[in-house]
Protein backbone atom coordinates (compact mmCIF):
# COMPACT_ATOMS: atom_id res chain seq x y z
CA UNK A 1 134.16 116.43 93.97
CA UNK A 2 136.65 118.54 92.64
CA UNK A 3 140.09 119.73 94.68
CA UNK A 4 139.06 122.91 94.75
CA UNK A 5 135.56 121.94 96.55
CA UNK A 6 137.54 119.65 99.01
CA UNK A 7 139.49 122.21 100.08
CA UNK A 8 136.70 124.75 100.41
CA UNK A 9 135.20 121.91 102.34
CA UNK A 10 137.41 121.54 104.53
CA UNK A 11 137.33 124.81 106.01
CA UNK A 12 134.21 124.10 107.53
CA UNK A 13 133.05 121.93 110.41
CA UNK A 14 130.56 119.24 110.49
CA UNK A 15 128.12 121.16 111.81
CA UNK A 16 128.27 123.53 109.64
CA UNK A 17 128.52 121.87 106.41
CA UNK A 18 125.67 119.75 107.90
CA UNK A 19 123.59 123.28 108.67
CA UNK A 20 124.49 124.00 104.01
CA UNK A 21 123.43 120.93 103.48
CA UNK A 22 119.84 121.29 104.88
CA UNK A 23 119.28 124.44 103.21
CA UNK A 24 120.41 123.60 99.76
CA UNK A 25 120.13 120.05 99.64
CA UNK A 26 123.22 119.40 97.09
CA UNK A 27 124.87 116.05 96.79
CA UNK A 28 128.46 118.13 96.55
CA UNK A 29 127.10 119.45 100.37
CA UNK A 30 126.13 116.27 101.37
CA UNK A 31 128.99 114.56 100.47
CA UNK A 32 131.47 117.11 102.11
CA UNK A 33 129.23 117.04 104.99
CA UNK A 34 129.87 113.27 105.59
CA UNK A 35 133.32 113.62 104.77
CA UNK A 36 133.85 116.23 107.74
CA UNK A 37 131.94 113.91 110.20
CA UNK A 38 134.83 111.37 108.86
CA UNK A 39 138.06 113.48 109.28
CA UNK A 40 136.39 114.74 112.87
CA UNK A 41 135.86 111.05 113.99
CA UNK A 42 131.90 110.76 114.06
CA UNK A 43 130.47 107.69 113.88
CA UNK A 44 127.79 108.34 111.11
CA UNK A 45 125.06 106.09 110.07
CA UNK A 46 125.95 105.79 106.69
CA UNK A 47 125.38 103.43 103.61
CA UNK A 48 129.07 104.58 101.11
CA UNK A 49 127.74 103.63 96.93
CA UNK A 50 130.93 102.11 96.34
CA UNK A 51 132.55 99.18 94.68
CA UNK A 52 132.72 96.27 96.76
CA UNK A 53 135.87 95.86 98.89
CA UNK A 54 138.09 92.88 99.26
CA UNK A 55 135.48 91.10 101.68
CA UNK A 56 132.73 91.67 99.18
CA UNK A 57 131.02 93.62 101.64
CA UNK A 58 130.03 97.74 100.81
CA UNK A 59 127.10 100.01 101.58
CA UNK A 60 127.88 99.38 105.36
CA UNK A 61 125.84 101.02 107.86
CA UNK A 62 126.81 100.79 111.53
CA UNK A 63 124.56 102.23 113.90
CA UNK A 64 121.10 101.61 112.07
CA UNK A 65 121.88 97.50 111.99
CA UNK A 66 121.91 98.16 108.30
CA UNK A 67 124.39 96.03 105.83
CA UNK A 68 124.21 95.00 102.44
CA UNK A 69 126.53 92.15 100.84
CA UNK A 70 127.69 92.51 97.35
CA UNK A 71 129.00 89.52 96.32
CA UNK A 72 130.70 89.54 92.58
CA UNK A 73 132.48 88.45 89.98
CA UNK A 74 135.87 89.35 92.18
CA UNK A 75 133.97 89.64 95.42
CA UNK A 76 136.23 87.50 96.98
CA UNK A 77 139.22 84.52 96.64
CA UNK A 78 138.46 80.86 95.66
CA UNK A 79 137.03 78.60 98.26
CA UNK A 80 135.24 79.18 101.76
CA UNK A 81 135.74 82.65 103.17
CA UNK A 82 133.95 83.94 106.25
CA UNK A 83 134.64 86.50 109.09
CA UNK A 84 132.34 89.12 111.70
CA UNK A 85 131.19 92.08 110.30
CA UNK A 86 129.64 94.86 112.84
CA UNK A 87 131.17 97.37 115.47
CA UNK A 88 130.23 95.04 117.42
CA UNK A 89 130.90 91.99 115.22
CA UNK A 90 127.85 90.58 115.59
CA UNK A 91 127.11 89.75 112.32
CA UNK A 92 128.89 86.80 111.11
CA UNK A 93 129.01 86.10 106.91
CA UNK A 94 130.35 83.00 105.20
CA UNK A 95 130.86 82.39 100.91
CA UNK A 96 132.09 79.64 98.96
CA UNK A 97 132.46 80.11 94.73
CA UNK A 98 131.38 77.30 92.82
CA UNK A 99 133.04 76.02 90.03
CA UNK A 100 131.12 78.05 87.17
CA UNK A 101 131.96 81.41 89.09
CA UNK A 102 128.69 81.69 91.50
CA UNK A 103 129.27 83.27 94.98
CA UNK A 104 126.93 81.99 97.57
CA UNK A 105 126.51 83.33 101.07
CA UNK A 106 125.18 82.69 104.62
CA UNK A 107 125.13 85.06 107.53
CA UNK A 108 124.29 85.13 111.26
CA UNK A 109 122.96 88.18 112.53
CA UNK A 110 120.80 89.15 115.74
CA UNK A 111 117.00 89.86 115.09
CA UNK A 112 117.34 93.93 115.47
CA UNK A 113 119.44 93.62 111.76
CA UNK A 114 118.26 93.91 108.47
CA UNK A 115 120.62 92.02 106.08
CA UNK A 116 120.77 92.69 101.73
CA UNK A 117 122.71 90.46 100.02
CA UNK A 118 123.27 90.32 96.45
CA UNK A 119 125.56 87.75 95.18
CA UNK A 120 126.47 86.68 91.02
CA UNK A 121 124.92 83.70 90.65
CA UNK A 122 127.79 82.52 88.25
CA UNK A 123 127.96 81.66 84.19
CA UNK A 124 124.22 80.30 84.36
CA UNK A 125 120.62 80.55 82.88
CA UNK A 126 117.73 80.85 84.61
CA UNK A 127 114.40 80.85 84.86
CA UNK A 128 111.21 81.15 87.17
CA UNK A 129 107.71 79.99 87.33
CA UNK A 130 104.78 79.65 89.95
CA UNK A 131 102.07 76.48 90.41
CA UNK A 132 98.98 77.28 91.98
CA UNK A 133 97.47 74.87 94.48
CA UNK A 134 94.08 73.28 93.64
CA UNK A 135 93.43 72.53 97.45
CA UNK A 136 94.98 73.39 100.25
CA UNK A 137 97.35 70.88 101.71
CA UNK A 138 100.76 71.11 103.64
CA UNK A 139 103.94 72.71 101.86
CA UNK A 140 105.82 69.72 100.27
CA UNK A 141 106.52 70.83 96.92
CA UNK A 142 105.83 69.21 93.59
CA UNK A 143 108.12 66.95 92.39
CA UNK A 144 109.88 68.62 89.39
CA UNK A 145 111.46 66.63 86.24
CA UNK A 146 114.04 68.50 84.03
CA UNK A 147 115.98 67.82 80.81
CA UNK A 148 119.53 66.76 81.53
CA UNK A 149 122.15 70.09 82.56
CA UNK A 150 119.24 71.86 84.55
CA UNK A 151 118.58 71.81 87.65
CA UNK A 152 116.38 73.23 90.50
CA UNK A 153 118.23 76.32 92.47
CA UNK A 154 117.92 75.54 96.18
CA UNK A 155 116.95 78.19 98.79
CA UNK A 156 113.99 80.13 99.82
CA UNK A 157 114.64 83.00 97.68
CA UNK A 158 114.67 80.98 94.80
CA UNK A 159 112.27 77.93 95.50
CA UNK A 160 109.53 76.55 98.10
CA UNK A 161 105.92 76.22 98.54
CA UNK A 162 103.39 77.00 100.76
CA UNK A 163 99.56 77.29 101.15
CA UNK A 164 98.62 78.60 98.53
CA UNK A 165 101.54 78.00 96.19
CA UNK A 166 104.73 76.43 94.72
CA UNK A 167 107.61 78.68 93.03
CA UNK A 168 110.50 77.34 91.49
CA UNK A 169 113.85 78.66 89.55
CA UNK A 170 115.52 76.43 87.34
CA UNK A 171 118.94 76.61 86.35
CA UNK A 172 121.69 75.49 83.59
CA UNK A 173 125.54 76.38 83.21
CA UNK A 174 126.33 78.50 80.92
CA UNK A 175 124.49 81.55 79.24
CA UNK A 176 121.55 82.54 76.68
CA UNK A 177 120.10 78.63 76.99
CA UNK A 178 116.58 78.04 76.06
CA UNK A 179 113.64 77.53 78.29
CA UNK A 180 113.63 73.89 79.41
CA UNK A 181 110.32 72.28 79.01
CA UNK A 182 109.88 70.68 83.13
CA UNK A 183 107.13 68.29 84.16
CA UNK A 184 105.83 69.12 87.63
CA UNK A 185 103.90 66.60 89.92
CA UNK A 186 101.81 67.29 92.63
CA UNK A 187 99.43 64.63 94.15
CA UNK A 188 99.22 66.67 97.38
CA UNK A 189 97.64 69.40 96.41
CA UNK A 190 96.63 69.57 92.55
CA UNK A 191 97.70 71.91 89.91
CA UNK A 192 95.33 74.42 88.99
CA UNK A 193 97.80 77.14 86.65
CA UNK A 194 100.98 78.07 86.15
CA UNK A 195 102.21 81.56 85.85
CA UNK A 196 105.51 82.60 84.14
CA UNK A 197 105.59 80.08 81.69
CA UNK A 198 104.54 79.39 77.96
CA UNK A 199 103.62 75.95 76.31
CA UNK A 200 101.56 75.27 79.11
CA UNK A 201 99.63 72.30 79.83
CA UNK A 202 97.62 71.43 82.79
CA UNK A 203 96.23 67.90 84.27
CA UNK A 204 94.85 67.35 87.30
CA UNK A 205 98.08 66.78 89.80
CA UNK A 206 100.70 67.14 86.81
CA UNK A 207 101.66 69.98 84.32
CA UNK A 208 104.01 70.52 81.59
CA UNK A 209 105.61 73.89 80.72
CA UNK A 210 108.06 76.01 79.63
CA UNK A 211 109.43 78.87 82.34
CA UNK A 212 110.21 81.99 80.75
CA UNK A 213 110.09 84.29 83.60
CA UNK A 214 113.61 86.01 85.01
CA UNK A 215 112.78 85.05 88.62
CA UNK A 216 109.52 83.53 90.30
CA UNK A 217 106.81 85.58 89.81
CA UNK A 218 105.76 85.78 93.22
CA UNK A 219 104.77 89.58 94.04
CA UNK A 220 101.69 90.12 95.89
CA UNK A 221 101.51 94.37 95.05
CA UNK A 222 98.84 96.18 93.57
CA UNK A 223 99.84 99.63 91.85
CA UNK A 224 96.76 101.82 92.18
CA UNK A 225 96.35 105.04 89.90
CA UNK A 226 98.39 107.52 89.81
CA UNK A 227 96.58 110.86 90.68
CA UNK A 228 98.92 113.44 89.92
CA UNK A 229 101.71 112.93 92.52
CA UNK A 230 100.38 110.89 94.45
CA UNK A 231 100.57 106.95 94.05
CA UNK A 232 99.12 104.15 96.15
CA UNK A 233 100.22 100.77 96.43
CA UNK A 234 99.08 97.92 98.26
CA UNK A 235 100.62 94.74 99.37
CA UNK A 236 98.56 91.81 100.31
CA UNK A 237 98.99 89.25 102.27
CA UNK A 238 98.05 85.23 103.14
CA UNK A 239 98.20 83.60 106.81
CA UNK A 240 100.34 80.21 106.08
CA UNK A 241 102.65 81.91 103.86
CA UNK A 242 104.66 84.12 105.97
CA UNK A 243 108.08 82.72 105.18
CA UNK A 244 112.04 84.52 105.85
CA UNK A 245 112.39 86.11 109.06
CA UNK A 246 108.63 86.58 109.05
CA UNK A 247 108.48 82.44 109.97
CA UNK A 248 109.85 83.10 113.02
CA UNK A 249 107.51 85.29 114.75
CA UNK A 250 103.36 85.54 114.86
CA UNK A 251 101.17 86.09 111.71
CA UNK A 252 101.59 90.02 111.98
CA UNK A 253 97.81 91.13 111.14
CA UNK A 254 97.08 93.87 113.62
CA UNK A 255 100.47 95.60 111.50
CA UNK A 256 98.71 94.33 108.93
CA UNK A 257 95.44 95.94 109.11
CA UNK A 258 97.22 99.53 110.80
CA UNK A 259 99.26 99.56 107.79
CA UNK A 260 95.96 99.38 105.62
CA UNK A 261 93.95 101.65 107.51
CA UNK A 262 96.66 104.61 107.73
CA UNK A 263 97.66 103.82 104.28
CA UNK A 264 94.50 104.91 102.78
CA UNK A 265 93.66 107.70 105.54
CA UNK A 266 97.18 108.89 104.09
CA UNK A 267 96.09 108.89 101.02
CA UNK A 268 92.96 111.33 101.34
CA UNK A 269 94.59 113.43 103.55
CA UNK A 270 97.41 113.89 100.81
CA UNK A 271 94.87 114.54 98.28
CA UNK A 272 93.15 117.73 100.23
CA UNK A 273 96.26 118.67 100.34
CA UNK A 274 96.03 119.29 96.66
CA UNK A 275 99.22 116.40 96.08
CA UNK A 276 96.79 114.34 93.81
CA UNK A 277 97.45 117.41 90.81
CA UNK A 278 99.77 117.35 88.24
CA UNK A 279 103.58 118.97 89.04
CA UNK A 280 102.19 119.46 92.98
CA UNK A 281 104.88 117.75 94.43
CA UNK A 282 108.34 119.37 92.09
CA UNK A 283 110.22 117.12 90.46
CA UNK A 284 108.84 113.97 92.09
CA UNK A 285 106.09 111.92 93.46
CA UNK A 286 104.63 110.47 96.46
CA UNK A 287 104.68 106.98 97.26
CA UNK A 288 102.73 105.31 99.96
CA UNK A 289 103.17 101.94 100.30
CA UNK A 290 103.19 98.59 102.83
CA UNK A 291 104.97 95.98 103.13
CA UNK A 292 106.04 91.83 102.10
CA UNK A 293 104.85 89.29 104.27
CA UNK A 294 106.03 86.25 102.21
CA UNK A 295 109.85 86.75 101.48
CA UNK A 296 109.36 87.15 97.37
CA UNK A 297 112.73 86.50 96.01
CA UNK A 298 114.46 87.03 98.84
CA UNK A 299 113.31 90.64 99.57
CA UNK A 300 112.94 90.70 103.53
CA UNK A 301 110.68 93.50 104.50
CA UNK A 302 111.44 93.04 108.04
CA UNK A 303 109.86 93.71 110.67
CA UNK A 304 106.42 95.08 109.91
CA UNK A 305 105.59 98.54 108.46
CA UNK A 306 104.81 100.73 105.72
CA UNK A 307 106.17 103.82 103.83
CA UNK A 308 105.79 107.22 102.64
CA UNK A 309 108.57 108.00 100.09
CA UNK A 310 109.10 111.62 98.36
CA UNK A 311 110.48 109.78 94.73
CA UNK A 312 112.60 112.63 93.44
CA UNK A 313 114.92 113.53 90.48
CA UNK A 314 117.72 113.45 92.70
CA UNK A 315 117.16 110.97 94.97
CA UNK A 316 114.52 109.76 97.50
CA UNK A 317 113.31 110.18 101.30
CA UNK A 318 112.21 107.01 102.30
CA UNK A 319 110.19 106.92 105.92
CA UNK A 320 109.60 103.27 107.21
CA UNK A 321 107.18 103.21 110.01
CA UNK A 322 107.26 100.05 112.51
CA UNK A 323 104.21 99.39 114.33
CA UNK A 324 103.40 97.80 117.74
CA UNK A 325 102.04 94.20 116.90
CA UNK A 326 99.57 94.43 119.66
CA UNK A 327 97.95 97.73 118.67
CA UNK A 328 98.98 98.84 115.24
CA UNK A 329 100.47 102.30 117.17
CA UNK A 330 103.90 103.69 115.39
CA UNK A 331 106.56 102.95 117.65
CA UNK A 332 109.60 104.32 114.99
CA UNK A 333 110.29 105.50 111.53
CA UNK A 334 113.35 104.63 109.93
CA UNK A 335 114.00 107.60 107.14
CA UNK A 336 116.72 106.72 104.39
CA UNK A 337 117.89 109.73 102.46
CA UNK A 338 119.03 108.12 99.47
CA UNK A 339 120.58 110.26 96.92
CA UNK A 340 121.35 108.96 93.37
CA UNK A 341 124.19 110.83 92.26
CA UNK A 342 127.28 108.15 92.25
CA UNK A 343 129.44 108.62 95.04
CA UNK A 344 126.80 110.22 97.33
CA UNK A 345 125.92 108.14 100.44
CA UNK A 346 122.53 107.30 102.05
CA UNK A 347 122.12 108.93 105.60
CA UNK A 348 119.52 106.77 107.95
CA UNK A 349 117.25 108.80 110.94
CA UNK A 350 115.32 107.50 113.83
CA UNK A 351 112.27 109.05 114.73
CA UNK A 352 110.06 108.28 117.40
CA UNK A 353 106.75 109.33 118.54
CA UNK A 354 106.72 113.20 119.12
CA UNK A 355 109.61 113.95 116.61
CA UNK A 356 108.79 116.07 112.87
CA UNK A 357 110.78 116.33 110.01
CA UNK A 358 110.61 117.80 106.42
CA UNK A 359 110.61 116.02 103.49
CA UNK A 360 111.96 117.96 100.31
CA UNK A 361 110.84 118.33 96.54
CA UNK A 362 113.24 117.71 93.82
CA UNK A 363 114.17 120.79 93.67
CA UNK A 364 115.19 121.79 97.49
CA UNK A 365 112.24 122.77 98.44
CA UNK A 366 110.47 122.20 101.86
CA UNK A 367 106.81 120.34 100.74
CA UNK A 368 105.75 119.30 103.42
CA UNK A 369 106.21 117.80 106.86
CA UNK A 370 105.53 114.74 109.18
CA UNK A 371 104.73 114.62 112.53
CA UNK A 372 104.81 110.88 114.70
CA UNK A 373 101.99 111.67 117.22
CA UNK A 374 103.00 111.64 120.55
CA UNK A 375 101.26 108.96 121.95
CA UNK A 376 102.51 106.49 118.29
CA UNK A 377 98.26 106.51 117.16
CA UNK A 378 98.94 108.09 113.70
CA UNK A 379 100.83 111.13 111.77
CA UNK A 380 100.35 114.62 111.27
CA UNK A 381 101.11 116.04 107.52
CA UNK A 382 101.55 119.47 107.49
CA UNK A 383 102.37 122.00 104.20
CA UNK A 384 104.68 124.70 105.15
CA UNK A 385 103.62 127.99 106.18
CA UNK A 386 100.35 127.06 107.48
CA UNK A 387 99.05 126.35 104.63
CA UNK A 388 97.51 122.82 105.78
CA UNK A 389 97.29 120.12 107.39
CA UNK A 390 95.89 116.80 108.07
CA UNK A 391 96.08 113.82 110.70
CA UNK A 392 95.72 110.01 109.81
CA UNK A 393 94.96 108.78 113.93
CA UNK A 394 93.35 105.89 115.61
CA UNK A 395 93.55 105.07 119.54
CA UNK A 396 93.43 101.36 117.55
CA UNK A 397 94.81 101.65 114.10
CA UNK A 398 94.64 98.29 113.63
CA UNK A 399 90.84 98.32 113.79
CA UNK A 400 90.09 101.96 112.74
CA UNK A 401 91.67 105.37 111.77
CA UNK A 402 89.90 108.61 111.71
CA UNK A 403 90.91 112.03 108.78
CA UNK A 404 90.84 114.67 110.17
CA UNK A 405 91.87 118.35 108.31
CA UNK A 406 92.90 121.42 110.10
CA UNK A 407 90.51 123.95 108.74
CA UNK A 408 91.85 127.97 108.14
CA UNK A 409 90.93 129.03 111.87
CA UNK A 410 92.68 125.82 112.94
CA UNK A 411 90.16 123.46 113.98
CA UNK A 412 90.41 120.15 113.35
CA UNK A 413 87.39 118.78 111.44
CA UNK A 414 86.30 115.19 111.41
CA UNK A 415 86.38 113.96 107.60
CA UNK A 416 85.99 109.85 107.82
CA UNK A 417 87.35 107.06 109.21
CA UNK A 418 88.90 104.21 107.62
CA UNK A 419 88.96 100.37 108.03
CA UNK A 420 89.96 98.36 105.03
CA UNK A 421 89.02 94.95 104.72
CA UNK A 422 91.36 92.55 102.17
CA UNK A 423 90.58 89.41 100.85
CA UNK A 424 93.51 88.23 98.65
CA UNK A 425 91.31 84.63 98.20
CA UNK A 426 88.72 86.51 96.00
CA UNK A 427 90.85 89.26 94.99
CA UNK A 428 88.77 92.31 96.68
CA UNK A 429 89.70 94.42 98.91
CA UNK A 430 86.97 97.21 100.63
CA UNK A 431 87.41 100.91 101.70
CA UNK A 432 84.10 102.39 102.95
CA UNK A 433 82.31 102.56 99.78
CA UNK A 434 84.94 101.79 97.10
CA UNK A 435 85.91 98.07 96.05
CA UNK A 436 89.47 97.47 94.46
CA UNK A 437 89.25 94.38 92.64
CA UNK A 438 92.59 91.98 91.73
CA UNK A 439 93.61 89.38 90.53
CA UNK A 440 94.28 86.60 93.28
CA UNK A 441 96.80 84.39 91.72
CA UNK A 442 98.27 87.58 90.41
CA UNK A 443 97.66 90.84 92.16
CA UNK A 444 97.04 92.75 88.95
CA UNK A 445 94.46 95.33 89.05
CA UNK A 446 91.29 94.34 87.38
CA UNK A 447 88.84 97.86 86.44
């Protein structure tokens, strides 16, 4: 921002630079916005995109629970280092560097906080793989043999098994080293393939390979087409590997299966909207999407829920919707507005049931907006204007939701109802009359 806009900035209150932002949408806005809320001593929820401080800590968010840790190369002195974090200090974070330059980190936080951490994992090589099981057993891992220098990376992030699987990473000091080749035993369960590896040979509780992938692959998603601007992906998931925070409460399947039902309802209901043609939503795309059970490389979507996310050319709206674990109803939506201009900070909303808001094209405009029910059974999508609408509902949306569209005289008429059916063992999953095929070890689309 320039002096000249900082002063002109300034002039205004937060309210009212708040009031130009919503209007024009403009990072400049934005950003004087938030700084007015600063000088005039509001608390904001805010995320600042900012180097690191001294503490290694940035992109702090106070009153949404949100924090991510960026540890780096200068992230903090030598040796242990730990302190509370929070307006309330309720989050507690401890690092120690290693010798080749690696930062690692443990925190303590209450249950209602979603921790990011991202910390240099030091002058090192690494690589990933994955072992399927050939029967199911319980979760000791294989036993893992490496050439001398490498060595297995510790932590669930990096390495563990489960029912259906074992992931490792392996690791060497120093930079740009070859694969290694690794022997893996497994008498418990059986080897039956091995994924992100070449050279690979396969015995009946043994394999030998070569692990060429960056990290684990571990990913359960499956992209579906594109249609226009409109994309669908879906996340599955397996009872017995729930792992992160997800270990520490029930198998969530009524989210689960809410999240799949309003998912696809979303989908149609997007599509007579006319969002599944080319250049209908400007300068972007829509997103829907659930949500990771099983803690892949440390990514904790936690707790429950899925998203609808306007993916624009300057930035993204990103609504997270939480769902009761007894009933699949909405309970909240978290809504990031993350713009990418450098320097810009990410604002975080709560909605609850009852509450609408707008979400924006790339270019400012209103496209459409979203409505939380009032009773949490499902959302209301509505183009501005009157020029449509739809609802994605279910009393139960864990075991069905019902499309309806608002017709011109503004009835609402009954257009299907939706209860998917997933079974990531075979690799097909069921909507009514269509069958999406996968994959299982995988996830990848087969047509």
């Amino acid at each position: 921002m320039t002096a000249a806009i900082c002063i002109a900035a300034a002039a205004f209150s937060a309210t009212e630079l708040q009031s130009r932002f919503l209007e024009t949408r403009l990072p400049l806005d934005k950003q004087a916005w938030y700084e007015a809320c600063e000088r005039e001593g509001i608390d904001v929820t805010k995320r600042a995109r900012s180097v690191p401080d001294e503490r290694g800590v940035c992109k702090f968010n106070r009153d949404s629970r949100l924090v991510q840790i960026v540890l780096g190369k200068n992230a903090a002195p030598s040796g242990d280092w730990s302190e509370n974090l929070g307006a309330d200090g309720t989050l507690h974070v401890a690092w120690t560097r290693k010798e080749n330059g690696a930062v690692c980190c443990s925190y303590s936080a209450p249950t209602n906080w979603s921790v990011f951490v991202n910390a240099y994992k030091g002058r090192v090589t690494r690589y990933g793989s994955k072992i399927m099981k050939t029967r199911r057993g319980d979760d000791r891992p294989p036993m893992y043999s490496l050439p001398s220098g490498w060595r297995v990376v510790e932590g669930e992030e990096y390495t563990g098994a489960n029912v259906r699987e074992a992931y490792a990473t392996f690791e060497k000091d120093g930079e740009g080293e070859s694969p290694p080749r690794v022997e893996a035993v497994w008498p418990d369960a059986g080897i039956r393939a091995v994924y992100g590896a070449t050279g690979i040979v396969v015995n009946a509780e043994s394999a030998v390979f070569f692990p060429v992938a960056k990290q684990p692959p571990v990913g359960m998603y499956t992209p579906l087409s594109d249609e226009g601007c409109l994309a669908l992906g879906v996340t599955h998931h397996v009872e017995g590997m729930q792992a992160g925070p997800y270990r520490s409460v029930p198998y969530p399947e009524k989210e689960i299966n809410a999240g799949f039902n309003l998912l696809f309802a979303l989908r149609d209901g997007f599509r007579m909207l006319g969002f599944d043609k080319v250049g209908s939503l400007k300068g972007g795309k829509i997103l829907l999407s659930g949500f990771d059970s099983h803690y892949p490389n440390g990514h904790a979507d936690f707790p429950a829920h899925f998203h609808i996310i306007n993916d624009c050319r300057d930035g993204s709206q990103v609504s997270h919707f939480y769902m009761d674990p007894t009933t699949g109803r909405l309970t909240q939506d978290h809504f990031q507005d993350m713009n990418k201009p450098a320097g810009c900070w990410d604002r975080v909303y709560v909605h609850f049931p009852g509450d609408k808001w707008e979400m924006y094209d790339g270019y400012a405009n209103v496209a459409y907006s979203i409505k939380m029910l009032d009773d949490g059974t499902g959302l209301e999508v509505s183009l501005p204007n009157g020029q449509g609408a739809f609802r994605a509902a279910g009393s139960m949306p864990c075991e069905c939701v019902s499309l309806q569209i608002r017709d011109s005289d503004g009835t609402w008429r009954h257009v299907g109802e939706y209860r998917v059916e997933d079974d990531p063992s075979t690799g097909v999953m069921t909507v009514g009359d269509e069958t999406i095929r996968y994959d299982p070890d995988t996830s990848r689309r087969i047509r």
